[in-house]
ModelCIF file with pLDDT and N, C-alpha, C, O atoms, coordinates in Angstrom:
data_MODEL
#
_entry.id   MODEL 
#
_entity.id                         1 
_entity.type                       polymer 
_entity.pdbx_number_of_molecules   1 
#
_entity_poly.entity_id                      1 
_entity_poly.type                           'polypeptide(L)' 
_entity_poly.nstd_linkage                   no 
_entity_poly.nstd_monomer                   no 
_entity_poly.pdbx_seq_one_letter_code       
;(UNK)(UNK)(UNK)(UNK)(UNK)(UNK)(UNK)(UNK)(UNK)(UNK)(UNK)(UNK)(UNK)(UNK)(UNK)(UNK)
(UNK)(UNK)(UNK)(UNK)(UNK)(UNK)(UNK)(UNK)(UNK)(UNK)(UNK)(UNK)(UNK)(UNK)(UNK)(UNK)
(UNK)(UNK)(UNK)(UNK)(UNK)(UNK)(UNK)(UNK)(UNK)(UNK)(UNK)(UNK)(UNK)(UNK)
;
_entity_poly.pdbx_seq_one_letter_code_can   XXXXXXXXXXXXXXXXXXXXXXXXXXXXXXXXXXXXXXXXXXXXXX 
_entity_poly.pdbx_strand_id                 A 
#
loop_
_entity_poly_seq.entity_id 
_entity_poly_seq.num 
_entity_poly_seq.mon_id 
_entity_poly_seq.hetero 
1 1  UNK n 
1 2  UNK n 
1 3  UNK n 
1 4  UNK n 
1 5  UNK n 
1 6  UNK n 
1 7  UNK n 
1 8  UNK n 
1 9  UNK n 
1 10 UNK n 
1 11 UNK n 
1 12 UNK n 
1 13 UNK n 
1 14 UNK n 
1 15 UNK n 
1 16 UNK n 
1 17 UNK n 
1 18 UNK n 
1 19 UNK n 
1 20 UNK n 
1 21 UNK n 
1 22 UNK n 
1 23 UNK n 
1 24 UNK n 
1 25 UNK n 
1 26 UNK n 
1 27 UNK n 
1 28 UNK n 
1 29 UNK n 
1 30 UNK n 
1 31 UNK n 
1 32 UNK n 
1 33 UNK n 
1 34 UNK n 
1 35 UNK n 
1 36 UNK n 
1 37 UNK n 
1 38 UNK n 
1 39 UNK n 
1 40 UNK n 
1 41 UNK n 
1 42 UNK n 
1 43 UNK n 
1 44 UNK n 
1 45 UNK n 
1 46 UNK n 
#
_struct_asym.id          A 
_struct_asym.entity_id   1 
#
loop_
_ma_qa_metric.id 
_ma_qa_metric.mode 
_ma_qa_metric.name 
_ma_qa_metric.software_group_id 
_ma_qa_metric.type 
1 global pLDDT . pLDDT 
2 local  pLDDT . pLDDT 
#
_ma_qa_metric_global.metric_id      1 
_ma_qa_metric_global.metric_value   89.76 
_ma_qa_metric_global.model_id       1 
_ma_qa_metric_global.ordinal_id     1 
#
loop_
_ma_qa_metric_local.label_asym_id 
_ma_qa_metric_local.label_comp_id 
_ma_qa_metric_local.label_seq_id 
_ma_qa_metric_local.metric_id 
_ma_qa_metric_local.metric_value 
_ma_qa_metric_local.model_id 
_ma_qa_metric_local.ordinal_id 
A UNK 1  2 88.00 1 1  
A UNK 2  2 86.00 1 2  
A UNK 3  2 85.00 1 3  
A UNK 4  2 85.00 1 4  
A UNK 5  2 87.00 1 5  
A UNK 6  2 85.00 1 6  
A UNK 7  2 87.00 1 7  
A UNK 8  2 85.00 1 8  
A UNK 9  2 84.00 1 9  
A UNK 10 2 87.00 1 10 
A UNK 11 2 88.00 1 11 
A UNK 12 2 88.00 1 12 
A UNK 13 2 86.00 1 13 
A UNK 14 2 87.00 1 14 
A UNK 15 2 87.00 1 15 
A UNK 16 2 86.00 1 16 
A UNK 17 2 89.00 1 17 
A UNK 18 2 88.00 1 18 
A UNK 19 2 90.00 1 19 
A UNK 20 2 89.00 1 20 
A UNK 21 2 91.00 1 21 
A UNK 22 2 90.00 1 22 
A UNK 23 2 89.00 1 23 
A UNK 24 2 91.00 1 24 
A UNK 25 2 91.00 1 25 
A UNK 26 2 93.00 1 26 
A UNK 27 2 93.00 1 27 
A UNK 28 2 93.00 1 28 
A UNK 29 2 94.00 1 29 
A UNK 30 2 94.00 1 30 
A UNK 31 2 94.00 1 31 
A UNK 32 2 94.00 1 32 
A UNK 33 2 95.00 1 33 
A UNK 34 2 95.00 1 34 
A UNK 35 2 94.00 1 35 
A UNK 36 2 94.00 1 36 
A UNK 37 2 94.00 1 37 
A UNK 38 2 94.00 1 38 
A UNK 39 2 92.00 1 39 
A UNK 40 2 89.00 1 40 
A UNK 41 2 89.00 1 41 
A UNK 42 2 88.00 1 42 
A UNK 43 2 89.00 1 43 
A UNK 44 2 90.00 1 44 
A UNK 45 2 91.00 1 45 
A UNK 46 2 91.00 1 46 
#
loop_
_atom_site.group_PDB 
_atom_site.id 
_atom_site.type_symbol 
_atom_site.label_atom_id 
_atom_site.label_alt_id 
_atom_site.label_comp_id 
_atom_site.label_asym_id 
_atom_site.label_entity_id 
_atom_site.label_seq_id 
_atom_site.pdbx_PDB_ins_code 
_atom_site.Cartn_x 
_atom_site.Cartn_y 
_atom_site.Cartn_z 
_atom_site.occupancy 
_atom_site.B_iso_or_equiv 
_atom_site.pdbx_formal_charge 
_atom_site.auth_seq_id 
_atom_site.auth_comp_id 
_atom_site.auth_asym_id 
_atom_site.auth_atom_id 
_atom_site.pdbx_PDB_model_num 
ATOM 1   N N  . UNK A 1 1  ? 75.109 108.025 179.403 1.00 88.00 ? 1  UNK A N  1 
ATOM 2   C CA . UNK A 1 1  ? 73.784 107.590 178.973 1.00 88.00 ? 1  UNK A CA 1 
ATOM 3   C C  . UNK A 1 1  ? 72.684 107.982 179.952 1.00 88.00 ? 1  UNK A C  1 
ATOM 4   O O  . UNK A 1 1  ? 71.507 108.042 179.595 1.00 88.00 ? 1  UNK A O  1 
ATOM 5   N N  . UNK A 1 2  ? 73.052 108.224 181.086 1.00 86.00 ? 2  UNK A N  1 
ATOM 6   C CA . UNK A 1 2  ? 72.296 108.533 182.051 1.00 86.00 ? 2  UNK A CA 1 
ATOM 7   C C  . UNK A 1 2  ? 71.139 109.518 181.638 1.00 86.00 ? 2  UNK A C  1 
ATOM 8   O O  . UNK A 1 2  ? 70.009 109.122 181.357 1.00 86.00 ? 2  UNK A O  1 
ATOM 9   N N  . UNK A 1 3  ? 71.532 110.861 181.626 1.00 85.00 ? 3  UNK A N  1 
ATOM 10  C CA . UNK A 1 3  ? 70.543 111.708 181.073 1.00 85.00 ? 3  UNK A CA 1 
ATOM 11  C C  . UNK A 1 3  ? 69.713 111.494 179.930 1.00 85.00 ? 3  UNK A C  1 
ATOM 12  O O  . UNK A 1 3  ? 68.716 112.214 179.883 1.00 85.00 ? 3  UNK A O  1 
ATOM 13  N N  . UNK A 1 4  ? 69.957 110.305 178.562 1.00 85.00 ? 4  UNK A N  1 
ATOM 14  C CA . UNK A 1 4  ? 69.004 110.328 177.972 1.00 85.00 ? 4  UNK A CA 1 
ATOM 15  C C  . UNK A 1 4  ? 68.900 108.971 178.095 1.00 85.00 ? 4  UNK A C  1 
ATOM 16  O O  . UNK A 1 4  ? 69.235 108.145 177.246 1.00 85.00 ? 4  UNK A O  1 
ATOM 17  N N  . UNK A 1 5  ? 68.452 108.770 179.116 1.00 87.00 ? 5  UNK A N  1 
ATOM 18  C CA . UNK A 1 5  ? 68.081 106.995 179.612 1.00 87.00 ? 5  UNK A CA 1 
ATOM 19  C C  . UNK A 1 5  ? 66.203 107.231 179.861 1.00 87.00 ? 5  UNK A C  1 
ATOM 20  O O  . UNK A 1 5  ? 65.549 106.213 179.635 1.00 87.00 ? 5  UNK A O  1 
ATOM 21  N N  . UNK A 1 6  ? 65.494 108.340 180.246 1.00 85.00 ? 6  UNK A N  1 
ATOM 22  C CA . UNK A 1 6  ? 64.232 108.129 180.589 1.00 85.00 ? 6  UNK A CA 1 
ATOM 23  C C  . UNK A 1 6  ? 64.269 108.382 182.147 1.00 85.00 ? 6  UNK A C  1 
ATOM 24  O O  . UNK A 1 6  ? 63.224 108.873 182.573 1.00 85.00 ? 6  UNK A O  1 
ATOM 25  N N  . UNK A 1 7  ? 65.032 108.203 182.874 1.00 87.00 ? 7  UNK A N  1 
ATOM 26  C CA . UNK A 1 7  ? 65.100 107.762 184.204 1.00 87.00 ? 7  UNK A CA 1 
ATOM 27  C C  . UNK A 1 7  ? 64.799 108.505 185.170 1.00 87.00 ? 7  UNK A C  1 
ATOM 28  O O  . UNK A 1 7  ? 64.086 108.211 186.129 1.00 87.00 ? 7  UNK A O  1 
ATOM 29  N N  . UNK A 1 8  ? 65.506 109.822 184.884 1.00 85.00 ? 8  UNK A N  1 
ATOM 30  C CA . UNK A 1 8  ? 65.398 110.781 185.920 1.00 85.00 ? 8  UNK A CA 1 
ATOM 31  C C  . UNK A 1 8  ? 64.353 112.146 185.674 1.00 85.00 ? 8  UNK A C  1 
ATOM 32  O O  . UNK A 1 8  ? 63.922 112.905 186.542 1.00 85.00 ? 8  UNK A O  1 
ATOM 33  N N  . UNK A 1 9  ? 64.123 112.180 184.300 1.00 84.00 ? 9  UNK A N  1 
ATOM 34  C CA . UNK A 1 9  ? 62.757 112.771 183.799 1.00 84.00 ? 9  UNK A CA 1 
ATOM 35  C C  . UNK A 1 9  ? 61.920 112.127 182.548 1.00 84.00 ? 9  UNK A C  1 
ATOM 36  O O  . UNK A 1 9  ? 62.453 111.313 181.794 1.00 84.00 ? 9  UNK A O  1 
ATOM 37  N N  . UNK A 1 10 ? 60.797 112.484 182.417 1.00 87.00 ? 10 UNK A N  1 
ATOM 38  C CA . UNK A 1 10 ? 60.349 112.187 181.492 1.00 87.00 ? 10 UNK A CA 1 
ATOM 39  C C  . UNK A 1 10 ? 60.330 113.386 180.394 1.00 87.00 ? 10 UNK A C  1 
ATOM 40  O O  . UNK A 1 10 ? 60.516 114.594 180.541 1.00 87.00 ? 10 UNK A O  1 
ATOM 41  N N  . UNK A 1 11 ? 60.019 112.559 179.167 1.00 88.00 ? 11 UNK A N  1 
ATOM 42  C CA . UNK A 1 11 ? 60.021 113.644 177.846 1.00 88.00 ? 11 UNK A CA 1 
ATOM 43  C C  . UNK A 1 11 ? 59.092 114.706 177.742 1.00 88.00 ? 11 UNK A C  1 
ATOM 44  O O  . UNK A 1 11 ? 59.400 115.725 177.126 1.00 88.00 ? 11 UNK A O  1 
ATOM 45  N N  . UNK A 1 12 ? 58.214 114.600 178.171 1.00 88.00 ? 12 UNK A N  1 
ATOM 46  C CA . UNK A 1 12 ? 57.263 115.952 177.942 1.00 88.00 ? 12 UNK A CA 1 
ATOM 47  C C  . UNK A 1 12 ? 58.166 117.080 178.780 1.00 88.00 ? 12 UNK A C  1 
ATOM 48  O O  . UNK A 1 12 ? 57.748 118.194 178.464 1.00 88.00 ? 12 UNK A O  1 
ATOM 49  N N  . UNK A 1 13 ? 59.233 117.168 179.717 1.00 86.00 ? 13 UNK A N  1 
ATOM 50  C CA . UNK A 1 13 ? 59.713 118.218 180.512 1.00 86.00 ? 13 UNK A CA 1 
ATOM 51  C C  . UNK A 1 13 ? 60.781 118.674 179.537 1.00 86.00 ? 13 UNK A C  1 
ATOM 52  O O  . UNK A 1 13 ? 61.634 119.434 179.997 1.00 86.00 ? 13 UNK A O  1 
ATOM 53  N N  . UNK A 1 14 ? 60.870 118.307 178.185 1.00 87.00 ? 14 UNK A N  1 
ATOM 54  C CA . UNK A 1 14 ? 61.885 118.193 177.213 1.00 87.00 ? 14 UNK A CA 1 
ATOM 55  C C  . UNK A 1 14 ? 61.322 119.447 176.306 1.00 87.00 ? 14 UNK A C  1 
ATOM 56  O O  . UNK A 1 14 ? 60.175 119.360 175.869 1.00 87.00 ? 14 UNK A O  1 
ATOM 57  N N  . UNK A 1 15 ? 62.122 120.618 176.018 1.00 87.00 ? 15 UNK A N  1 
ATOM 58  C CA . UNK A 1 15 ? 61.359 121.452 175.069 1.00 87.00 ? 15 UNK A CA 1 
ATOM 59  C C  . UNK A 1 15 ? 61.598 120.934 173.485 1.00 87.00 ? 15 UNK A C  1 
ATOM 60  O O  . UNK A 1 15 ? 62.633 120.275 173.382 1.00 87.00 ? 15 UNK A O  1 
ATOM 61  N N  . UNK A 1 16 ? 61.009 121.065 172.499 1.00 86.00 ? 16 UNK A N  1 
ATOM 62  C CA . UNK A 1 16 ? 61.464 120.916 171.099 1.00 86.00 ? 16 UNK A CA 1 
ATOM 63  C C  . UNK A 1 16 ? 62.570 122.127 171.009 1.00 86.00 ? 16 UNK A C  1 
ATOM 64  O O  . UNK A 1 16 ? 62.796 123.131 171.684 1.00 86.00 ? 16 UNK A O  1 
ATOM 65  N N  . UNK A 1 17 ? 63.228 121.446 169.674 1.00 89.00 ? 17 UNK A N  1 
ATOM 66  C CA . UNK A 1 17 ? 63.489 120.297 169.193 1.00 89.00 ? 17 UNK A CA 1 
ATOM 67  C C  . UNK A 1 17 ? 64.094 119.213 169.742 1.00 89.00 ? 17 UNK A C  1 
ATOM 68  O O  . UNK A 1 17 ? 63.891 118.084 169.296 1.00 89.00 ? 17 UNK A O  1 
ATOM 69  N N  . UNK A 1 18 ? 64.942 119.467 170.819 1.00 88.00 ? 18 UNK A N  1 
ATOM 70  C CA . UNK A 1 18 ? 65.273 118.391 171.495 1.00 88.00 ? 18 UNK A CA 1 
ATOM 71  C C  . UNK A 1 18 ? 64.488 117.410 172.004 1.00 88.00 ? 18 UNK A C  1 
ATOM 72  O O  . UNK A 1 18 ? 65.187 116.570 172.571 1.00 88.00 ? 18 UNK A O  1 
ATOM 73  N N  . UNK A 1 19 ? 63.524 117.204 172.035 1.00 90.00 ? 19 UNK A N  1 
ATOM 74  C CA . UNK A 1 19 ? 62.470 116.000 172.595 1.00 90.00 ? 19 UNK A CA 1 
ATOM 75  C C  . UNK A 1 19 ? 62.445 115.153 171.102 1.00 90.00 ? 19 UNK A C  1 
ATOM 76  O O  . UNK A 1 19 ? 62.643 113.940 171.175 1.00 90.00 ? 19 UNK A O  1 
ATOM 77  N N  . UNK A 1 20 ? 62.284 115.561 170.192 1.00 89.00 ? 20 UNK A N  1 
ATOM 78  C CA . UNK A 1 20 ? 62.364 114.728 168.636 1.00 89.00 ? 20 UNK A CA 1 
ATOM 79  C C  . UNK A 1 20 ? 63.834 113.967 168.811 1.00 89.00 ? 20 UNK A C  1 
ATOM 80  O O  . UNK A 1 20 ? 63.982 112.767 168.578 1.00 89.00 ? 20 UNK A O  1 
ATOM 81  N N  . UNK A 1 21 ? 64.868 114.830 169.246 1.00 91.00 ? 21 UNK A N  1 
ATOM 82  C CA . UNK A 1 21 ? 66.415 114.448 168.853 1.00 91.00 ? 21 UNK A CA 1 
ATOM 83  C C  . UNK A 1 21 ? 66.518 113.269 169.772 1.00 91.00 ? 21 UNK A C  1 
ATOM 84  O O  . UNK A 1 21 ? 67.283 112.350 169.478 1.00 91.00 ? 21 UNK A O  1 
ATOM 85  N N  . UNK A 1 22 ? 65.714 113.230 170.994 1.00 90.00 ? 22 UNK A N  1 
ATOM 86  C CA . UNK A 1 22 ? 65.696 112.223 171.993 1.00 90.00 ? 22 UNK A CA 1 
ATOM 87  C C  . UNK A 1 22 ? 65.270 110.869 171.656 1.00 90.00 ? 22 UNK A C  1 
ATOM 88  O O  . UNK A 1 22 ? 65.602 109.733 171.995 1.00 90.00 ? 22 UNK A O  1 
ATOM 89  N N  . UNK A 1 23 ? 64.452 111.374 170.899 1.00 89.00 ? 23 UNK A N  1 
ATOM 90  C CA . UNK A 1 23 ? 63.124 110.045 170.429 1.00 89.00 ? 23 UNK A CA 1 
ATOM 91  C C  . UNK A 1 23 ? 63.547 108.737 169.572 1.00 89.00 ? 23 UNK A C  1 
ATOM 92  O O  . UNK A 1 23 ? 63.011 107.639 169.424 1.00 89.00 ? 23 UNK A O  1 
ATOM 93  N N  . UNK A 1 24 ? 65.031 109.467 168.946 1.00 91.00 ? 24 UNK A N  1 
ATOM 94  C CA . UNK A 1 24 ? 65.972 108.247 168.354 1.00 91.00 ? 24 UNK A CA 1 
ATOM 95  C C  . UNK A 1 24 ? 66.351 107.636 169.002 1.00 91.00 ? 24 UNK A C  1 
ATOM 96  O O  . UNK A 1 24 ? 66.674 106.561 168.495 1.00 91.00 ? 24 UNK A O  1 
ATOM 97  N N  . UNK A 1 25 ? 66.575 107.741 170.287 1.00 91.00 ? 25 UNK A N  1 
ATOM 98  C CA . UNK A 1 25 ? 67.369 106.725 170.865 1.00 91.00 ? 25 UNK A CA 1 
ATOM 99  C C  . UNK A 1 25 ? 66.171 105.621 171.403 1.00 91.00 ? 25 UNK A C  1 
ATOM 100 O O  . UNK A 1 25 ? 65.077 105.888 171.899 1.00 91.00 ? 25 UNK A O  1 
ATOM 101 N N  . UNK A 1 26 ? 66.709 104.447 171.154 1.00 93.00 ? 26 UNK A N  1 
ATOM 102 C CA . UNK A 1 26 ? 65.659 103.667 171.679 1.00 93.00 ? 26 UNK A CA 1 
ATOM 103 C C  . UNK A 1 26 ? 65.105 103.817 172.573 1.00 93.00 ? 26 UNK A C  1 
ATOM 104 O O  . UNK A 1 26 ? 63.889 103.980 172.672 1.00 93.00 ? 26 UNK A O  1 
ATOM 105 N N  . UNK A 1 27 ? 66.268 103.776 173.791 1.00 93.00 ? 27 UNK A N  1 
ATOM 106 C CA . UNK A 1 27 ? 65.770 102.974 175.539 1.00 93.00 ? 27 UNK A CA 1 
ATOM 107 C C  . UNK A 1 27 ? 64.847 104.110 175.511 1.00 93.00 ? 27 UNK A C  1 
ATOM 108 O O  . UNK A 1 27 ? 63.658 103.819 175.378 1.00 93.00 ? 27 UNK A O  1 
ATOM 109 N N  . UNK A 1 28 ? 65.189 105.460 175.620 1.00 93.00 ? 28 UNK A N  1 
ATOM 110 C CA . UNK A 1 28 ? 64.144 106.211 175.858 1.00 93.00 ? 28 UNK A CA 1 
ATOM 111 C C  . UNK A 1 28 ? 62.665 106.149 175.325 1.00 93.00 ? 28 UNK A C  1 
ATOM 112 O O  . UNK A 1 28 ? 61.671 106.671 175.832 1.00 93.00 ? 28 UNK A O  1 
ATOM 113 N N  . UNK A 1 29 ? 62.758 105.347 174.123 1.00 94.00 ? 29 UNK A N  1 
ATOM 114 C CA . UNK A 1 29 ? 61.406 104.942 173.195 1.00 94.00 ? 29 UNK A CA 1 
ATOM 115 C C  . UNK A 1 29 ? 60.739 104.340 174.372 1.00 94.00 ? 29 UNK A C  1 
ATOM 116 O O  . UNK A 1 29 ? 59.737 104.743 174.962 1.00 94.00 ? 29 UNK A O  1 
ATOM 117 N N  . UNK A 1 30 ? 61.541 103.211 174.626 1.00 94.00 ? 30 UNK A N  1 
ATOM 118 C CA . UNK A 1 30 ? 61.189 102.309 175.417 1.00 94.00 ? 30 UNK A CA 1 
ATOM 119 C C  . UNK A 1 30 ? 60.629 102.279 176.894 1.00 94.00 ? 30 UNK A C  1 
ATOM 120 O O  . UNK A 1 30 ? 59.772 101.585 177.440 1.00 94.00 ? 30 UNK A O  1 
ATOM 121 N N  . UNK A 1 31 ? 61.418 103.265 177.309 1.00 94.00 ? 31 UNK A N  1 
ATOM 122 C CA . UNK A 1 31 ? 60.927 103.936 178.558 1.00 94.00 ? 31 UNK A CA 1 
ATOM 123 C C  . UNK A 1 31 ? 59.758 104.554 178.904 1.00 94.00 ? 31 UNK A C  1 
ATOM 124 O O  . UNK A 1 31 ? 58.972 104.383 179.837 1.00 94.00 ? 31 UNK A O  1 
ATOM 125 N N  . UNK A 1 32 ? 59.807 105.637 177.563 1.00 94.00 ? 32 UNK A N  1 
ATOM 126 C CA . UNK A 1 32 ? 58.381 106.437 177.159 1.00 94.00 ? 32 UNK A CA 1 
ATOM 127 C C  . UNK A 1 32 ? 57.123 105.241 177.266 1.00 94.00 ? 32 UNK A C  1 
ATOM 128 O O  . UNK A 1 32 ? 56.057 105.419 177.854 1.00 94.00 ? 32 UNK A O  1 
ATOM 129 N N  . UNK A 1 33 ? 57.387 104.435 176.803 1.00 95.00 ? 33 UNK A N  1 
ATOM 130 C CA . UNK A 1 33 ? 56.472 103.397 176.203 1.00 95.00 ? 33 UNK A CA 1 
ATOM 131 C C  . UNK A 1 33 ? 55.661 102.596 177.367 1.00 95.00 ? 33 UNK A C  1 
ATOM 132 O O  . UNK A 1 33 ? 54.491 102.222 177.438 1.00 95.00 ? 33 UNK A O  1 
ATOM 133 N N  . UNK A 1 34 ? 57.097 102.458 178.507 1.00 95.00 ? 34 UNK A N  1 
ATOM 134 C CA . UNK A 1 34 ? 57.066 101.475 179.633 1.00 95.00 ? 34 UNK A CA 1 
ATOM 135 C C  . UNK A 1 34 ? 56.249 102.691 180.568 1.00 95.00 ? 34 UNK A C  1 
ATOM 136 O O  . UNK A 1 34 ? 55.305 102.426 181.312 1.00 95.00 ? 34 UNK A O  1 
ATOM 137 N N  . UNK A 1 35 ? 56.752 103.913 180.390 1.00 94.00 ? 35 UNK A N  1 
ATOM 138 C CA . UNK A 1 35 ? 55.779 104.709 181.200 1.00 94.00 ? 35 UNK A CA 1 
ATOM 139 C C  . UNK A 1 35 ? 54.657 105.208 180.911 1.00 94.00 ? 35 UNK A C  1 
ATOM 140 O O  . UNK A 1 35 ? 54.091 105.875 181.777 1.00 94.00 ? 35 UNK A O  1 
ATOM 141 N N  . UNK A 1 36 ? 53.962 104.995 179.460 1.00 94.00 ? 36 UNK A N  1 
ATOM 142 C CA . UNK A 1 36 ? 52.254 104.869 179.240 1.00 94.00 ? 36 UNK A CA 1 
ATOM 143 C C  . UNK A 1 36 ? 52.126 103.680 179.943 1.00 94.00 ? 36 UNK A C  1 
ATOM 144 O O  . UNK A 1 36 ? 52.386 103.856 181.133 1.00 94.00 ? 36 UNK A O  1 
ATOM 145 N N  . UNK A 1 37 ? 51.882 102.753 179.720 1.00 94.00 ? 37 UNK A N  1 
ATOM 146 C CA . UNK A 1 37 ? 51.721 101.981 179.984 1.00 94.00 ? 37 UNK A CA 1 
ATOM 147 C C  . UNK A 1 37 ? 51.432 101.811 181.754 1.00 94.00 ? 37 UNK A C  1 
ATOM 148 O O  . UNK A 1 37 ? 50.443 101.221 182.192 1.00 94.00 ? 37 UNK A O  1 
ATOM 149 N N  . UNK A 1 38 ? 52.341 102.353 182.506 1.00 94.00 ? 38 UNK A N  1 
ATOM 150 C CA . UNK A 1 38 ? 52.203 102.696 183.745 1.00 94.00 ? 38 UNK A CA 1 
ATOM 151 C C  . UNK A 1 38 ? 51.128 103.967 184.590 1.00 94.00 ? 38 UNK A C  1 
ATOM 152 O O  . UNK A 1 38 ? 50.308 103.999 185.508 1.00 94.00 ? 38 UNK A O  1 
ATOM 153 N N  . UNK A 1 39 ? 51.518 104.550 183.978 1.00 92.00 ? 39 UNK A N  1 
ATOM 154 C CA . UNK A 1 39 ? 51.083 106.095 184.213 1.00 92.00 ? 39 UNK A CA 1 
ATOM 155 C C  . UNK A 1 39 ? 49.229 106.168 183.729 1.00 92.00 ? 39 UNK A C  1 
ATOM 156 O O  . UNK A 1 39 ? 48.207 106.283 184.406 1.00 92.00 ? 39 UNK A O  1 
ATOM 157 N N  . UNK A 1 40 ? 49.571 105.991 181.735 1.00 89.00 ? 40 UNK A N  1 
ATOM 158 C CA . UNK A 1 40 ? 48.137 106.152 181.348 1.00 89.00 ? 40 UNK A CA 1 
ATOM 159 C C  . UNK A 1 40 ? 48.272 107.801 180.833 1.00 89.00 ? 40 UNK A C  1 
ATOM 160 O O  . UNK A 1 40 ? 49.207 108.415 180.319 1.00 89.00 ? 40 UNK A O  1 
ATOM 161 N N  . UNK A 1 41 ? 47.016 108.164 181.186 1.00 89.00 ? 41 UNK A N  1 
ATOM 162 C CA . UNK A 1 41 ? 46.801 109.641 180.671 1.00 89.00 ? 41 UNK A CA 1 
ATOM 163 C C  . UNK A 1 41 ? 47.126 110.317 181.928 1.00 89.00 ? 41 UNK A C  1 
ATOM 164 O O  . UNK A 1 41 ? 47.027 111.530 182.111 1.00 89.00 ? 41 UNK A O  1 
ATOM 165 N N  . UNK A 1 42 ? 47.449 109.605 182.628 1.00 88.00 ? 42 UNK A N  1 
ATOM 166 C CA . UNK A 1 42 ? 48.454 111.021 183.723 1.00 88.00 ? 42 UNK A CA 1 
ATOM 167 C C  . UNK A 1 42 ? 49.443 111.491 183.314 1.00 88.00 ? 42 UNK A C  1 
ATOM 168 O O  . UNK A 1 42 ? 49.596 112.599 183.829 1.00 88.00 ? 42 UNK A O  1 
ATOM 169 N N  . UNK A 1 43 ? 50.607 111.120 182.316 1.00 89.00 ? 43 UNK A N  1 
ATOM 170 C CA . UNK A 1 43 ? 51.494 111.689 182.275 1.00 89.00 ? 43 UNK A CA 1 
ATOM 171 C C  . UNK A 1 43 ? 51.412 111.582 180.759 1.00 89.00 ? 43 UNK A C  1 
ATOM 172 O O  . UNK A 1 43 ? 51.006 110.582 180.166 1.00 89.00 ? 43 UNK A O  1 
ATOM 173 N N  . UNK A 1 44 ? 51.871 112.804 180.139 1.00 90.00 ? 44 UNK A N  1 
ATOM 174 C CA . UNK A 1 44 ? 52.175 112.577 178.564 1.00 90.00 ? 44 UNK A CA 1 
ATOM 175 C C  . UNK A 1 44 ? 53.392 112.076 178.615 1.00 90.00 ? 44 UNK A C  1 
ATOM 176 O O  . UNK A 1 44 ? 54.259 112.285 179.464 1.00 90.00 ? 44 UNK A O  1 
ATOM 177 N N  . UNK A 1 45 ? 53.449 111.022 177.136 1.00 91.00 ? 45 UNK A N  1 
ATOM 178 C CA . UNK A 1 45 ? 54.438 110.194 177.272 1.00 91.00 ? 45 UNK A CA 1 
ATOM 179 C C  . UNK A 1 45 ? 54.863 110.277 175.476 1.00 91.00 ? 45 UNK A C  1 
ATOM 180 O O  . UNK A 1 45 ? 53.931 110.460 174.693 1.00 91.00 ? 45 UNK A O  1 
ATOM 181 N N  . UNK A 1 46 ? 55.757 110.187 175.134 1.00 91.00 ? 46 UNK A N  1 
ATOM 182 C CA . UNK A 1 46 ? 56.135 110.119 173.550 1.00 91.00 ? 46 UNK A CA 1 
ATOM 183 C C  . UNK A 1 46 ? 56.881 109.074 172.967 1.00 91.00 ? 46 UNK A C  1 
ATOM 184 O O  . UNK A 1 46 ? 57.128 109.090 171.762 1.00 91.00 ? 46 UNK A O  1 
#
């Protein structure tokens, strides 16, 4: 789970289609989510 946990990169470093295939999994939703929230418009987040 590690690699699609959010943890060690974020999704924008993700090329399509694989960044969509990612986006199902929750935690990473969640992560994405937890890192707007942090970040802001510094980092794109999905």
């Amino acid at each position: 789970m590690l690699p699609f946990s959010g943890v060690f990169f974020p999704l924008y470093v993700v090329p399509e289609p694989y960044r969509d295939w990612l986006m199902y999994f929750p935690l990473i939703d969640a992560v994405e989510f937890f890192h707007h929230g942090y970040f802001g418009p510094q980092m794109p987040t999905y």
